[in-house]
PDB file of N, CA and C in Angstrom:
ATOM      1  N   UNK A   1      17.256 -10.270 -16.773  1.00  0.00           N
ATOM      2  CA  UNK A   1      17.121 -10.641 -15.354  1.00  0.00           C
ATOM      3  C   UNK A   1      16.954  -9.384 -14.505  1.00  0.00           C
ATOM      4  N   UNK A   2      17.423  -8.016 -14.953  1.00  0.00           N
ATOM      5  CA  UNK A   2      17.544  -6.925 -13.838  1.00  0.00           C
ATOM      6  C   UNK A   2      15.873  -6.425 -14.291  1.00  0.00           C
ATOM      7  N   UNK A   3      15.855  -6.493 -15.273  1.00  0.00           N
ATOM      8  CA  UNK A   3      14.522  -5.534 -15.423  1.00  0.00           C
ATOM      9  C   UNK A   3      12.850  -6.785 -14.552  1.00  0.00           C
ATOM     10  N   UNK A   4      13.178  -7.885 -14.646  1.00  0.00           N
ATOM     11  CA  UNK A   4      12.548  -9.035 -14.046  1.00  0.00           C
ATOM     12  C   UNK A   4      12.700  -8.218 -12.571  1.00  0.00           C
ATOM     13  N   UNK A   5      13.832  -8.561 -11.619  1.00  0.00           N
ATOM     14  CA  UNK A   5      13.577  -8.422 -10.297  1.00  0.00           C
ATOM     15  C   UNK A   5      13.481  -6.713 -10.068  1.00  0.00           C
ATOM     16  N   UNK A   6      13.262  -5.662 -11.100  1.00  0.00           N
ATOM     17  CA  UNK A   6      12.749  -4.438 -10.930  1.00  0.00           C
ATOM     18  C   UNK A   6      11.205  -4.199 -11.399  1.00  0.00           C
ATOM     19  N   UNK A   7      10.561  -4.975 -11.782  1.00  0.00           N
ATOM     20  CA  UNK A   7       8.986  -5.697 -11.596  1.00  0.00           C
ATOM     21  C   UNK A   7       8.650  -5.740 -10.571  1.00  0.00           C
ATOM     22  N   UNK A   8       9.335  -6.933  -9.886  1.00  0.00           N
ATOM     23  CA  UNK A   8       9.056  -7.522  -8.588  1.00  0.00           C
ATOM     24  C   UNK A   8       8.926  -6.244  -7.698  1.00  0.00           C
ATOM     25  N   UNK A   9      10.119  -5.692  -7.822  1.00  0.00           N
ATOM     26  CA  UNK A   9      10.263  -4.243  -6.355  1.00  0.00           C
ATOM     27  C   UNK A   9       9.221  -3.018  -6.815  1.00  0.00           C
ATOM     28  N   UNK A  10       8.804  -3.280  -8.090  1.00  0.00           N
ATOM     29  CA  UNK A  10       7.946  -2.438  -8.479  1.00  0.00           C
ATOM     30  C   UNK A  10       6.329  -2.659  -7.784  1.00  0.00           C
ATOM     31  N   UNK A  11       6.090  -3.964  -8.168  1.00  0.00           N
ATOM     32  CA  UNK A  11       4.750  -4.518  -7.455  1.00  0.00           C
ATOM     33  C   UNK A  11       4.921  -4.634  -6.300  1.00  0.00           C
ATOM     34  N   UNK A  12       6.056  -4.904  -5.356  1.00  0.00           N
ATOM     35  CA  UNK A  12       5.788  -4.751  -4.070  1.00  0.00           C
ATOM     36  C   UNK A  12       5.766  -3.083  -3.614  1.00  0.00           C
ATOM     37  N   UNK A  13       6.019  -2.234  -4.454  1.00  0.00           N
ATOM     38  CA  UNK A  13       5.966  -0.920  -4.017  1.00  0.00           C
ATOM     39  C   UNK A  13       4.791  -0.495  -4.263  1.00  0.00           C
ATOM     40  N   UNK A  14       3.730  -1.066  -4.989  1.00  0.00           N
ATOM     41  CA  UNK A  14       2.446  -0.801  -5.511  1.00  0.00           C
ATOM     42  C   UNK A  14       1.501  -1.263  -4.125  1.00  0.00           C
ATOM     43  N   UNK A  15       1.983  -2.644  -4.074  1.00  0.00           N
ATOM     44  CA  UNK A  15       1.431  -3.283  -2.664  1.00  0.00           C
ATOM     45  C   UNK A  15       0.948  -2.225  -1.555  1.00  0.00           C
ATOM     46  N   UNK A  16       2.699  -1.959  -1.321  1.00  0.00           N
ATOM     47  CA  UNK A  16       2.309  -1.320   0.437  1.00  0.00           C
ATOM     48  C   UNK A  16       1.776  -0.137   0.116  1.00  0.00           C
ATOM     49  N   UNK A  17       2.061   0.570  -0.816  1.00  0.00           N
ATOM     50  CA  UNK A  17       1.527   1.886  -1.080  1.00  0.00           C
ATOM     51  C   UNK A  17      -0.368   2.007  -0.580  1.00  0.00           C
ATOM     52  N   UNK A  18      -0.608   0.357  -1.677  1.00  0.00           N
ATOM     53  CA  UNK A  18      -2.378   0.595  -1.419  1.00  0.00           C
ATOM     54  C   UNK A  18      -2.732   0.237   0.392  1.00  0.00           C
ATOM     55  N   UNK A  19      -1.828  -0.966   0.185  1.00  0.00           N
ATOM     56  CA  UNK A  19      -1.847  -1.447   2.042  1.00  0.00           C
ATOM     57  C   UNK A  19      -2.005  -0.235   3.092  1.00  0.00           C
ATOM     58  N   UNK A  20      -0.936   0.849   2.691  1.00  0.00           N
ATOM     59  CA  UNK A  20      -0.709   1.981   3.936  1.00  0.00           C
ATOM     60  C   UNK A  20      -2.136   2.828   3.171  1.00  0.00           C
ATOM     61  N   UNK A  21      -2.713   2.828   2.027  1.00  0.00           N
ATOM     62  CA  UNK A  21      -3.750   3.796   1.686  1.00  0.00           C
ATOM     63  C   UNK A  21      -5.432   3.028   2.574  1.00  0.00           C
ATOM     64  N   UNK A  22      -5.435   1.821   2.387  1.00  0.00           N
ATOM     65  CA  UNK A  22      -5.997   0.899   3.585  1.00  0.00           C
ATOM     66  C   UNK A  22      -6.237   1.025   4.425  1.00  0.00           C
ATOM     67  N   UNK A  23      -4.989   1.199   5.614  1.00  0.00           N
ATOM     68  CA  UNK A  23      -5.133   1.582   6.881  1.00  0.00           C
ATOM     69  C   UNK A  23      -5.412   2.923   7.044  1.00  0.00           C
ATOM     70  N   UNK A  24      -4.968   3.904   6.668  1.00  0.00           N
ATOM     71  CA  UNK A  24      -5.517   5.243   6.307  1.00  0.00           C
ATOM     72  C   UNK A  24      -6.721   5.187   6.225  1.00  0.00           C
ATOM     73  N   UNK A  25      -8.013   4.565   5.432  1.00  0.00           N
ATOM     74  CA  UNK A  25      -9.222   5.023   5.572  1.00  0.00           C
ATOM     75  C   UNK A  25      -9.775   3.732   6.216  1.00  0.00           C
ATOM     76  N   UNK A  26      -9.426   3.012   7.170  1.00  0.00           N
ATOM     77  CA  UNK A  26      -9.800   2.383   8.833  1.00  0.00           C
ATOM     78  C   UNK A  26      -9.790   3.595   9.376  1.00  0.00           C
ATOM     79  N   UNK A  27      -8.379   4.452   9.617  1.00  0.00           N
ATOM     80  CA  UNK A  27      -8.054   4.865  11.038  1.00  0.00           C
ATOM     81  C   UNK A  27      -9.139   6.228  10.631  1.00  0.00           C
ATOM     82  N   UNK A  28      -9.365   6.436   9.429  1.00  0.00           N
ATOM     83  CA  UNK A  28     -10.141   8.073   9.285  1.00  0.00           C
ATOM     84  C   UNK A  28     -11.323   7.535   9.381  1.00  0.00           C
ATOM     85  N   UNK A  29     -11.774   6.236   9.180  1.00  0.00           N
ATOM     86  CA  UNK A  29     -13.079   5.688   9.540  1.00  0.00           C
ATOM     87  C   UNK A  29     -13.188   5.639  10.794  1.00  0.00           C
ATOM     88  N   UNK A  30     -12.499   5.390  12.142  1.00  0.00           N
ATOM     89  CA  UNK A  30     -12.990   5.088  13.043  1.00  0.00           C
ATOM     90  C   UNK A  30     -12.836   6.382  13.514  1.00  0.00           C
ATOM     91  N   UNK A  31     -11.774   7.125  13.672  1.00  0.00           N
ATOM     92  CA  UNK A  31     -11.956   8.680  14.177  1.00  0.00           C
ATOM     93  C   UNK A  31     -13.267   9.552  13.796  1.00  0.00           C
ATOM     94  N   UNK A  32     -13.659   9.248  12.970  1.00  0.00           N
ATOM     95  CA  UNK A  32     -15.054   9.985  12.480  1.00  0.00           C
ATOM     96  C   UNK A  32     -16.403   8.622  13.011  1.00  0.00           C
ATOM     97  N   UNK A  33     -15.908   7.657  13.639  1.00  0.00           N
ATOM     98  CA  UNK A  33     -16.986   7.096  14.543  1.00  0.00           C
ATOM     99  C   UNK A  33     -16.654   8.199  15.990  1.00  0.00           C
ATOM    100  N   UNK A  34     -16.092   8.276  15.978  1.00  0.00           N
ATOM    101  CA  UNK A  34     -15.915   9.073  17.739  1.00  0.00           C
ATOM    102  C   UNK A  34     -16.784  10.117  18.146  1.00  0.00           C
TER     103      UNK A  34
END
Protein backbone atom coordinates (compact mmCIF):
# COMPACT_ATOMS: atom_id res chain seq x y z
CA UNK A 1 0.00 0.00 0.00
CA UNK A 2 2.93 2.65 0.80
CA UNK A 3 4.84 2.04 -2.29
CA UNK A 4 1.11 2.34 -4.30
CA UNK A 5 0.34 5.91 -2.83
CA UNK A 6 4.30 6.82 -3.50
CA UNK A 7 3.42 6.22 -7.37
CA UNK A 8 0.64 8.37 -7.08
CA UNK A 9 2.90 11.44 -5.45
CA UNK A 10 5.38 10.38 -7.88
CA UNK A 11 3.12 11.00 -11.06
CA UNK A 12 1.68 13.93 -9.67
CA UNK A 13 5.25 15.30 -9.26
CA UNK A 14 5.94 14.39 -12.91
CA UNK A 15 2.63 16.29 -13.75
CA UNK A 16 3.35 19.75 -12.43
CA UNK A 17 6.90 19.56 -13.18
CA UNK A 18 5.87 19.27 -17.17
CA UNK A 19 2.73 21.71 -16.38
CA UNK A 20 5.25 24.52 -14.85
CA UNK A 21 7.78 23.44 -18.01
CA UNK A 22 4.44 24.47 -20.19
CA UNK A 23 3.90 27.66 -18.94
CA UNK A 24 7.53 28.46 -19.17
CA UNK A 25 7.64 28.15 -22.94
CA UNK A 26 4.03 30.33 -23.31
CA UNK A 27 5.54 33.03 -21.19
CA UNK A 28 9.19 32.78 -23.27
CA UNK A 29 6.92 32.55 -26.29
CA UNK A 30 5.11 35.58 -25.85
CA UNK A 31 8.05 37.76 -24.50
CA UNK A 32 9.92 37.02 -27.68
CA UNK A 33 6.52 38.17 -29.54
CA UNK A 34 7.22 41.69 -28.01
Amino acid sequence: MENFSNNILGGKGQVTATAALTELRKISNLLSEM
